[in-house]
Protein backbone atom coordinates (compact mmCIF):
# COMPACT_ATOMS: atom_id res chain seq x y z
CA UNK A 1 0.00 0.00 0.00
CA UNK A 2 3.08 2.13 1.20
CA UNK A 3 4.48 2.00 -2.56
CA UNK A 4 0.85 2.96 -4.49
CA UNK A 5 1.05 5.74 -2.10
CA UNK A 6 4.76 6.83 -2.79
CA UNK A 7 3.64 6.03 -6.58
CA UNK A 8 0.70 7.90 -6.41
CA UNK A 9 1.98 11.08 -4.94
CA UNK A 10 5.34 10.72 -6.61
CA UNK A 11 8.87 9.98 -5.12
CA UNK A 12 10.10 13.52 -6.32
CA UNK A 13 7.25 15.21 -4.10
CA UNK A 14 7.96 12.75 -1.03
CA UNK A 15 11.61 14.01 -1.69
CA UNK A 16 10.75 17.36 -1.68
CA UNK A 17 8.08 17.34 1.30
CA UNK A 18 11.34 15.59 3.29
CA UNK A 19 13.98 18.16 2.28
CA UNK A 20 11.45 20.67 3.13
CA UNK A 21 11.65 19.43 6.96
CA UNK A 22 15.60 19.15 7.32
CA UNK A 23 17.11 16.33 4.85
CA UNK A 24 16.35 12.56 5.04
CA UNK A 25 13.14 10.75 4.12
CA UNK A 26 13.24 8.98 7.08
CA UNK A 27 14.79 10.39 10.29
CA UNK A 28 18.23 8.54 10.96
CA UNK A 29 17.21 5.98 13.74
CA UNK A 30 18.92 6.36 16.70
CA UNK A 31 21.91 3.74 17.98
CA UNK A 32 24.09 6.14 15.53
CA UNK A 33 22.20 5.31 12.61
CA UNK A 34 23.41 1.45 12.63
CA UNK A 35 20.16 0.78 11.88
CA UNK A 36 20.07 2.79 8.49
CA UNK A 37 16.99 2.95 6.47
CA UNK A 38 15.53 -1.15 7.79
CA UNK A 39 12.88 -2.85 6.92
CA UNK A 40 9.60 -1.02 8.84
CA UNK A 41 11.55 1.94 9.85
CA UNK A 42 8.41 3.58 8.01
CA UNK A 43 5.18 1.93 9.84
CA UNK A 44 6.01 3.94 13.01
CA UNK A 45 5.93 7.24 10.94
CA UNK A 46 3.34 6.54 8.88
CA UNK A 47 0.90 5.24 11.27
CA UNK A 48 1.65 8.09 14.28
CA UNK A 49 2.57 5.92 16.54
CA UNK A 50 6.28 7.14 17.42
CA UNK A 51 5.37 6.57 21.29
CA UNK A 52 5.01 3.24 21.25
CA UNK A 53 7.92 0.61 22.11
CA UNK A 54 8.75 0.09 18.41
CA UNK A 55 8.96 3.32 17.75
CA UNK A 56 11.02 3.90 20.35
CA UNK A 57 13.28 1.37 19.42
CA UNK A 58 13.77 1.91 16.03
CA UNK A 59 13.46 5.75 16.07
CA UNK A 60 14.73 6.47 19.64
CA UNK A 61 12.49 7.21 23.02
CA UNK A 62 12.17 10.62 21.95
CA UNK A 63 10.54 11.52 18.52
CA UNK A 64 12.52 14.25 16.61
CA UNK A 65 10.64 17.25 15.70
CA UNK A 66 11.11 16.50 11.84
CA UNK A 67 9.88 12.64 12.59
CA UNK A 68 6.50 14.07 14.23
CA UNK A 69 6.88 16.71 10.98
CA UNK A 70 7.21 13.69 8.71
CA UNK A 71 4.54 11.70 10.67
CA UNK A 72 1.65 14.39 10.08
CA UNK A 73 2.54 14.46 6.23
CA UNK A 74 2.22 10.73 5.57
CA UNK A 75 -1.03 10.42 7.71
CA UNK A 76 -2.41 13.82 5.85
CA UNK A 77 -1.10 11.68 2.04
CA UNK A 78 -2.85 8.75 3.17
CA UNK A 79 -6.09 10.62 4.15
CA UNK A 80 -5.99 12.26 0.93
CA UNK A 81 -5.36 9.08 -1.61
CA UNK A 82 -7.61 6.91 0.67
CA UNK A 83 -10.46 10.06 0.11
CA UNK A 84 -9.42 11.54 -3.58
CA UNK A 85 -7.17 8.78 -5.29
CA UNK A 86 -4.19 11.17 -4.81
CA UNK A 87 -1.98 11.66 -2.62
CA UNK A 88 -0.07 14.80 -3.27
């Protein structure tokens, strides 16, 4: 669903909406980025839920403001291709 989304609103705009908030797509994870960009680094972001214990241990205890920036974006894409058929 993630990648009809990304499709659907474009992985230029999702590049631009990111540089727009400070850089990455994806905040680096914390444990000095050792992490990197892994597999469901994105479900915590895209579903809000950056308090919860996978969240916090794939993002860090403490969301950065450009994760909860990045969080509000995706949910607001998803509202919009769920309701229009497009996400951007």
């Amino acid at each position: 669903m993630f990648a009809r989304l990304a499709a659907a609103c474009g992985s230029a705009k999702l590049l631009d909406v990111a540089r727009g908030i400070g850089g990455s797509p994806i905040p680096r994870p914390h444990l000095g980025g050792a992490l990197g960009a892994c597999h469901s680094l994105d479900v915590p972001l895209a579903f809000g839920t950056l308090d919860s214990p996978v969240a916090a241990r794939l993002i860090g205890d403490e969301p950065t403001p450009e994760a909860v920036t990045l969080t509000h974006e995706l949910k607001q894409a998803w509202i919009r291709f769920v309701t229009t058929g497009d996400a951007g």
